[in-house]
C-alpha atoms as a PDB file:
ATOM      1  CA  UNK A   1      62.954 -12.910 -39.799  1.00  0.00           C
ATOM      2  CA  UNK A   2      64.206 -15.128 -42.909  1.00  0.00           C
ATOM      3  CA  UNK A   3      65.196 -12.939 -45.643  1.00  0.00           C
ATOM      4  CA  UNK A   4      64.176 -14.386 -49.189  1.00  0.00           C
ATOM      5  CA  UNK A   5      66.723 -14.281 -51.944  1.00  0.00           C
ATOM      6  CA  UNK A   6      67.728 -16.103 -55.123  1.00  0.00           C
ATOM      7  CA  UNK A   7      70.752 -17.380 -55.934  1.00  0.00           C
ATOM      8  CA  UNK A   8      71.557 -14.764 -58.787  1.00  0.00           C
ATOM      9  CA  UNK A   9      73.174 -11.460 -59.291  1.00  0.00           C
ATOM     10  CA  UNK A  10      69.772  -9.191 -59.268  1.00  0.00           C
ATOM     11  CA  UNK A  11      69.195 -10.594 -56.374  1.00  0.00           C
ATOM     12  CA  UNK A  12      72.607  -9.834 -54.776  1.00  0.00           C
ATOM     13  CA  UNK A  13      72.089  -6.433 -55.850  1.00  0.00           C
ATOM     14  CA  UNK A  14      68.980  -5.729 -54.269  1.00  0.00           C
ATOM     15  CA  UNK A  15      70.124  -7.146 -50.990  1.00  0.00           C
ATOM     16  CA  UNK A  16      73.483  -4.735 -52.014  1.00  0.00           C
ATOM     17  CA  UNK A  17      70.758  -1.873 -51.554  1.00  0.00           C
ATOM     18  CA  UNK A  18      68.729  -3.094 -48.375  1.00  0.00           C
ATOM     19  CA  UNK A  19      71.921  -3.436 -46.565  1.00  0.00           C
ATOM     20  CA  UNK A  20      73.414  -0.078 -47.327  1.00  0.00           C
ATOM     21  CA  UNK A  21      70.034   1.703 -46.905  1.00  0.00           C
ATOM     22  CA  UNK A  22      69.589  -0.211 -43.564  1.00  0.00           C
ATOM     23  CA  UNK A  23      73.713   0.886 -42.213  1.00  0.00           C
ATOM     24  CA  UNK A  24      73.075   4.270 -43.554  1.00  0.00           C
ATOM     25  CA  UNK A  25      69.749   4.775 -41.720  1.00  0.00           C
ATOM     26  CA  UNK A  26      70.760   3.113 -38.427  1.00  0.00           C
ATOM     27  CA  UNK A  27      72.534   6.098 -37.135  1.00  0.00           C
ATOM     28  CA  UNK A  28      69.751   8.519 -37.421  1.00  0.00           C
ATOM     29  CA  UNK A  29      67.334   6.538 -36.000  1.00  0.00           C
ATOM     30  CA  UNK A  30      69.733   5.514 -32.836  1.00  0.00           C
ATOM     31  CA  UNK A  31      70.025   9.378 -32.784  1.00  0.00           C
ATOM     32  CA  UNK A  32      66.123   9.687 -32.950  1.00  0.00           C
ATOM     33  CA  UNK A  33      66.087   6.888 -29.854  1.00  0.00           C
ATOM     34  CA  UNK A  34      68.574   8.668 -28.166  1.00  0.00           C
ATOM     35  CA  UNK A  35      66.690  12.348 -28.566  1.00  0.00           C
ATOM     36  CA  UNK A  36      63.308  10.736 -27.477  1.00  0.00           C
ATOM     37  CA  UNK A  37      65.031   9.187 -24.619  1.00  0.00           C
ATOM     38  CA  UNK A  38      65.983  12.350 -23.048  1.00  0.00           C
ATOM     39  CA  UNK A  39      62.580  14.095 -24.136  1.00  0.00           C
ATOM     40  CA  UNK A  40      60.710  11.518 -21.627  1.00  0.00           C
ATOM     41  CA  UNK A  41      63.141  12.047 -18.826  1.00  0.00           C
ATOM     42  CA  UNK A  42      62.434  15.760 -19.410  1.00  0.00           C
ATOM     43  CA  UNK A  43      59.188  15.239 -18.982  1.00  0.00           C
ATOM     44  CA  UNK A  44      59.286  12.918 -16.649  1.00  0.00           C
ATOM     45  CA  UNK A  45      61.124  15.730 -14.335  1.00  0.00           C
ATOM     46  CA  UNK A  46      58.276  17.890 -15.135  1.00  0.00           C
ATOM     47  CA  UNK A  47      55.513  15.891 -14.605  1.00  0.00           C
ATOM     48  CA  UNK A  48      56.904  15.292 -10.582  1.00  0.00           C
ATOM     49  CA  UNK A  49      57.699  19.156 -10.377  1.00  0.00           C
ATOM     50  CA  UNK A  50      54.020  19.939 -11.418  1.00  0.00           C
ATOM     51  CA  UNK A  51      53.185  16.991  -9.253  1.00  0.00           C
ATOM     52  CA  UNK A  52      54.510  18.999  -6.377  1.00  0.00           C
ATOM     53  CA  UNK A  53      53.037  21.768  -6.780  1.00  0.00           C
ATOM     54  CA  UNK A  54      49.794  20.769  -7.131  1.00  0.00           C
ATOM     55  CA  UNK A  55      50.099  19.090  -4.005  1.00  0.00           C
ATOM     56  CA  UNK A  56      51.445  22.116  -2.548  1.00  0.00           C
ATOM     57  CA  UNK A  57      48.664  24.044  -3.667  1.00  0.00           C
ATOM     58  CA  UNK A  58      46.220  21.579  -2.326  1.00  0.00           C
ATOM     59  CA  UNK A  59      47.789  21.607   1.148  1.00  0.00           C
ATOM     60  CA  UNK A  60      47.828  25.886   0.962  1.00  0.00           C
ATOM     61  CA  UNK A  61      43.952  25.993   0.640  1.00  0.00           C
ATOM     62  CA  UNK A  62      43.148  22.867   2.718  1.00  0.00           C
ATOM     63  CA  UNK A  63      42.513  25.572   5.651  1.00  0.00           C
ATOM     64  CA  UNK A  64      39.948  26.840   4.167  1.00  0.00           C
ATOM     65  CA  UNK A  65      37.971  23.610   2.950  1.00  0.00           C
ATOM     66  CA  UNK A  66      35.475  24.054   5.213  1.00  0.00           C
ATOM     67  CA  UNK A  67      34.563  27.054   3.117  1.00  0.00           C
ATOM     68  CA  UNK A  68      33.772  24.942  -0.224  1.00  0.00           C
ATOM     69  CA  UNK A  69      30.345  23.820   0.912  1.00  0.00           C
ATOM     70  CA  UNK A  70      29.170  27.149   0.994  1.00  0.00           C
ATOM     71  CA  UNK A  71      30.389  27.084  -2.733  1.00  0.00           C
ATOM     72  CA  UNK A  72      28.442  26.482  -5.406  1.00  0.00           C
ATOM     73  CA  UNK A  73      29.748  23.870  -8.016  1.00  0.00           C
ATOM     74  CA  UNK A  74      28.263  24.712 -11.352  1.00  0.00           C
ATOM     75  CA  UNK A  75      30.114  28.579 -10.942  1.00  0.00           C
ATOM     76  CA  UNK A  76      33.719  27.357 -12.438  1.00  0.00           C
ATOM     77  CA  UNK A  77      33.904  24.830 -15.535  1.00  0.00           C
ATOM     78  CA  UNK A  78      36.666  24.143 -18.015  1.00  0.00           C
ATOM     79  CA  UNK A  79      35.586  25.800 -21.280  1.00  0.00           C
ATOM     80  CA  UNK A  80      37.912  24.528 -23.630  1.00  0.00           C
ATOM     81  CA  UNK A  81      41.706  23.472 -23.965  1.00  0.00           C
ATOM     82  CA  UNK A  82      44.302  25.303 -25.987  1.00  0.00           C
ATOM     83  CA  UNK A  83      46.562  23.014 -27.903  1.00  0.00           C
ATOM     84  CA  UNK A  84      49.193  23.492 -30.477  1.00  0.00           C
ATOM     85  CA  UNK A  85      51.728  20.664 -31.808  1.00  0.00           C
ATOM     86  CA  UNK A  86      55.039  20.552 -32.069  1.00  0.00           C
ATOM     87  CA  UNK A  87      57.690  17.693 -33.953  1.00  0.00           C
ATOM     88  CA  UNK A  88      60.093  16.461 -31.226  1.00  0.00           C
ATOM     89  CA  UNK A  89      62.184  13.933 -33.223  1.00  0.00           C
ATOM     90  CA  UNK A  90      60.069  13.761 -35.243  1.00  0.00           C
ATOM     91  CA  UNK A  91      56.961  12.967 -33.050  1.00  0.00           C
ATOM     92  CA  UNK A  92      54.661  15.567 -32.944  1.00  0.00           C
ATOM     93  CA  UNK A  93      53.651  15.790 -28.868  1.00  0.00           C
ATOM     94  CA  UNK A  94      50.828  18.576 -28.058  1.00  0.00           C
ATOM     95  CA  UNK A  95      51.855  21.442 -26.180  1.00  0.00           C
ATOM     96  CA  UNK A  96      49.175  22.678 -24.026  1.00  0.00           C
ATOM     97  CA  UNK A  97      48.908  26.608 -24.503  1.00  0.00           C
ATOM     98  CA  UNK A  98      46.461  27.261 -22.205  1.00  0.00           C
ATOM     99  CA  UNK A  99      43.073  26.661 -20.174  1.00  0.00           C
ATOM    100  CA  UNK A 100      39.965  28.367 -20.918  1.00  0.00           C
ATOM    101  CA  UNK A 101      37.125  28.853 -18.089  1.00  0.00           C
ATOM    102  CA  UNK A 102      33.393  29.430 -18.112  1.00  0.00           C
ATOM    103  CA  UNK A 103      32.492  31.421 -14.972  1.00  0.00           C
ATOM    104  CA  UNK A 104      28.655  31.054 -13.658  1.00  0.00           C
ATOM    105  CA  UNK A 105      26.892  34.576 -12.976  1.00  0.00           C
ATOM    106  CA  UNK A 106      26.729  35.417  -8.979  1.00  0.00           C
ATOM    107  CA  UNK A 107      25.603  37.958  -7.428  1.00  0.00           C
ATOM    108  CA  UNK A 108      28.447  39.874  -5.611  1.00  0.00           C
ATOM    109  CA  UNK A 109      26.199  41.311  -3.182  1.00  0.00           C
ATOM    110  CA  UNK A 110      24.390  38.195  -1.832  1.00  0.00           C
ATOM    111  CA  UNK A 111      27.294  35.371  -2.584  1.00  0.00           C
ATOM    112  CA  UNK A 112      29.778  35.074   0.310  1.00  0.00           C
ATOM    113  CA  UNK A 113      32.874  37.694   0.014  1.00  0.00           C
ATOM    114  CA  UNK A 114      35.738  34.948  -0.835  1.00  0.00           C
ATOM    115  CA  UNK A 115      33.444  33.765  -4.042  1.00  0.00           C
ATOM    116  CA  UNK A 116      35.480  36.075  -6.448  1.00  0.00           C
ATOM    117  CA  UNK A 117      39.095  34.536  -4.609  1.00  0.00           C
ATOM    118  CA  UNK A 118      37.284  31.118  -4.664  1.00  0.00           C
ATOM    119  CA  UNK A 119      36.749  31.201  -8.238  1.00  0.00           C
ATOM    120  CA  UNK A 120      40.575  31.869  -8.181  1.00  0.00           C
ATOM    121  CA  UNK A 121      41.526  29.559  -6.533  1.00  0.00           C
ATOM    122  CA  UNK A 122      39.554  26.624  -8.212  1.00  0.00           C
ATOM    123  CA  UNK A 123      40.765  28.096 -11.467  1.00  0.00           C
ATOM    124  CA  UNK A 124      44.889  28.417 -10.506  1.00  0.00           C
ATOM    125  CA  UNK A 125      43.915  24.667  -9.066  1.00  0.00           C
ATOM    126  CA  UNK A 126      42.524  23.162 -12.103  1.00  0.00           C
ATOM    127  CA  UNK A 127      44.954  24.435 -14.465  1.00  0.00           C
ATOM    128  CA  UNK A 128      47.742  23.004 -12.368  1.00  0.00           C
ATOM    129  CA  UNK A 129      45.296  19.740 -12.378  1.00  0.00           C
ATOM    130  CA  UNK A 130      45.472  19.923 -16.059  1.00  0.00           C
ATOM    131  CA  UNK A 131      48.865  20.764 -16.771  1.00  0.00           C
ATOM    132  CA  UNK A 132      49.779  17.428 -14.370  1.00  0.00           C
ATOM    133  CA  UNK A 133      47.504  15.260 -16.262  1.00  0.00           C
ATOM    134  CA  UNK A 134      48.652  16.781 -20.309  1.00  0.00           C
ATOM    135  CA  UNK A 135      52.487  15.774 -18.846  1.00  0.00           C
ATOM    136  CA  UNK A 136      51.481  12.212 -18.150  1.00  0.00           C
ATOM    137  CA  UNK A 137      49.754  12.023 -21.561  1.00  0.00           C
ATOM    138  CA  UNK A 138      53.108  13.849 -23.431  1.00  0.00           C
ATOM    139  CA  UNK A 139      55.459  10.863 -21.474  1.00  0.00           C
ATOM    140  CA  UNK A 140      53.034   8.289 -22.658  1.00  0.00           C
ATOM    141  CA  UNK A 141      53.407   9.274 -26.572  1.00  0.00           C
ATOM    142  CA  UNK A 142      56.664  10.225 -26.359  1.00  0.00           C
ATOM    143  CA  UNK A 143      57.489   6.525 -24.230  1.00  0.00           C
ATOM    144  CA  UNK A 144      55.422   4.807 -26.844  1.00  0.00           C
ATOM    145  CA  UNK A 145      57.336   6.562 -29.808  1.00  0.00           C
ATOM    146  CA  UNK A 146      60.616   5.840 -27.827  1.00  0.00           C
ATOM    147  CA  UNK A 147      59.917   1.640 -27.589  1.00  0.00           C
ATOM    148  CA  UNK A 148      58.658   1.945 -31.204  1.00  0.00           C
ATOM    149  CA  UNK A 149      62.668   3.067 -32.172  1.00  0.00           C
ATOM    150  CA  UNK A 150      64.086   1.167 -29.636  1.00  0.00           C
ATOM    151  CA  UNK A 151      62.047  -1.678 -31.874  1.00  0.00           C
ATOM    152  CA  UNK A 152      63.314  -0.653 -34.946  1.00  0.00           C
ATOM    153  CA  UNK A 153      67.268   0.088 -33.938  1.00  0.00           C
ATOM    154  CA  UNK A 154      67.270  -3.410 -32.577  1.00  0.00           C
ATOM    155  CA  UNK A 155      65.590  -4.858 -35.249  1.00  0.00           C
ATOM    156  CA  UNK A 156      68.191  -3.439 -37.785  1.00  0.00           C
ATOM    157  CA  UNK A 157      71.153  -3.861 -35.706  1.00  0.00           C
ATOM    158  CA  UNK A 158      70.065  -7.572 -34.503  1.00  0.00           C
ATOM    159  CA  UNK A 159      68.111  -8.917 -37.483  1.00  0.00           C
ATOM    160  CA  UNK A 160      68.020  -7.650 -40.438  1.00  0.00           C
ATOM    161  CA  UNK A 161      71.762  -5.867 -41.162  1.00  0.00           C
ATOM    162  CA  UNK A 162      73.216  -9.817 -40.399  1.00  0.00           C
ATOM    163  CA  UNK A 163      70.674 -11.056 -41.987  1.00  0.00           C
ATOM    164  CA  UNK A 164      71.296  -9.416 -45.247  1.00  0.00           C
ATOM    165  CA  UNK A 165      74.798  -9.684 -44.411  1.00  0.00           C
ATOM    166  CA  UNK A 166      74.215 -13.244 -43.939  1.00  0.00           C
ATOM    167  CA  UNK A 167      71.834 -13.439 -47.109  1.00  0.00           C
ATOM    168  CA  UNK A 168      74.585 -11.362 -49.731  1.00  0.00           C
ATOM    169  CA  UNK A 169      77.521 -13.733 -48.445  1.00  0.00           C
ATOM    170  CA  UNK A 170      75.879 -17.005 -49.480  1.00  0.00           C
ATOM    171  CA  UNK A 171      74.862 -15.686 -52.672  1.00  0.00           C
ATOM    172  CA  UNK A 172      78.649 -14.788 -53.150  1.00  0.00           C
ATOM    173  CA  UNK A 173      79.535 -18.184 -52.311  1.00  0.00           C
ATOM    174  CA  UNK A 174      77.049 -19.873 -54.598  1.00  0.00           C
ATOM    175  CA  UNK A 175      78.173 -17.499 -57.337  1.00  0.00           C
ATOM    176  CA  UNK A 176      81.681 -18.534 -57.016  1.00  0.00           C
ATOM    177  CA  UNK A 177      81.161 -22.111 -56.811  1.00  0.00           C
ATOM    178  CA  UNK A 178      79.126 -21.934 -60.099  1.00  0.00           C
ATOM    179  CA  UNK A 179      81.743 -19.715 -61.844  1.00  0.00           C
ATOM    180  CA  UNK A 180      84.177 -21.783 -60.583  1.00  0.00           C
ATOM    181  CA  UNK A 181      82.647 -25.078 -61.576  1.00  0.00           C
ATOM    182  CA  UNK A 182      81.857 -23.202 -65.373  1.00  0.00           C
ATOM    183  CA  UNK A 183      85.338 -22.752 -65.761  1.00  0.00           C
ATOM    184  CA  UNK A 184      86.209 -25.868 -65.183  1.00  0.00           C
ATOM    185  CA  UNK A 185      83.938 -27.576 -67.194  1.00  0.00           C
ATOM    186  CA  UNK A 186      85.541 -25.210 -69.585  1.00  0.00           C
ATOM    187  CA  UNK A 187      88.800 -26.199 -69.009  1.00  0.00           C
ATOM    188  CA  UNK A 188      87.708 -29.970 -69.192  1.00  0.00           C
ATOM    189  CA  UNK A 189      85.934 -29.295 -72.737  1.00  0.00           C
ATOM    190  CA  UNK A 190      88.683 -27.523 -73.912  1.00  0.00           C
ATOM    191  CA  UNK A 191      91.153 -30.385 -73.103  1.00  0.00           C
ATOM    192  CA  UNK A 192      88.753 -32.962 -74.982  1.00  0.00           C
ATOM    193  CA  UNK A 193      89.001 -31.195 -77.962  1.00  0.00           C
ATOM    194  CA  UNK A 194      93.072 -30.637 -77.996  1.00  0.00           C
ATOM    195  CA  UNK A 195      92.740 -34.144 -76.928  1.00  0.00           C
ATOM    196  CA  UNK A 196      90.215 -35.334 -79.805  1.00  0.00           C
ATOM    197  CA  UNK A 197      92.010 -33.081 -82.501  1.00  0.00           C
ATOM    198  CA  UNK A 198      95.444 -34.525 -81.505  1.00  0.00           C
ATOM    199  CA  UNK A 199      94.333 -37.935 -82.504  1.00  0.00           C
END
């Protein structure tokens, strides 16, 4: 990225002010990197733990699968989802609250006896199924918002603080040489006219 600057002193100042703003916000945002990073490997642990057990409930009913043809699929749905948000450095990730069901009317007299467990079961399942699934969303944001200041750390730290950096000391330079060349056309003026009013 080429930084575009004149060679003057409002200029200088300007790039005076990018520069500090950029050093002074570089910490925070390596701290906001470094908070994010351990957010996803949070998640990331709890993602494979509900992973687990979600498997592990699978395998604990898988005796009884035989059963679920009996079962009628239109008695358990998902109603709705319960979300709230919450800022994690700054991110706001949804935190799942909880899962709402809409059970079908049966009869409890003329449906098979494990219908009321079976709607139980599907529920405790497809919670776990849903808590799995809103953890792989949550490391997805929060992986997303962690590249994004990953992006922005190395683009201050790599870029644009040498850059301005870069950028202030030629003005400097260029500044110097012209004050330096004033004076001594000064000085070369000056000596003319002792020179001219000697004579």
């Amino acid at each position: 990225m080429a930084i575009k600057f004149q060679f003057n002193k409002t200029s200088l100042n300007d790039l005076n002010k990018q520069l500090k703003m950029r050093i002074r916000a570089l910490p925070t945002i390596k701290s906001k990197e470094s908070a994010l990073r351990m957010e996803v490997q949070k998640a990331k642990e709890e993602a494979g733990r509900l992973s687990a057990e979600l498997e592990e409930l699978i395998n604990s009913y898988i005796h009884i699968s035989g059963l679920w043809n009996e079962f009628e699929p239109d008695l358990v749905k998902v109603k709705d989802v319960s979300l709230s948000s919450e800022k994690i450095a700054g991110v706001n990730i949804p935190v799942l609250n909880e899962v709402l069901f809409d059970t079908g009317q049966y009869s409890l007299f003329g449906s098979p006896v494990w219908y009321t467990d079976g709607i139980q079961i599907l529920q405790t399942l497809a919670t776990a199924g849903i808590r799995y699934e809103f953890y792989v969303q949550k490391i997805n944001l929060l992986d997303h918002a962690r590249k994004k200041t990953t992006q922005k750390v190395n683009l201050y730290e790599k870029v644009q603080i040498p850059g301005y950096s870069e950028a202030i000391r030629k003005i400097k330079r260029f500044l110097e040489d012209e004050d330096n060349l004033s004076k001594s056309a000064q000085k070369i003026v000056k000596k003319r006219q002792e020179e001219e009013g000697g004579e």
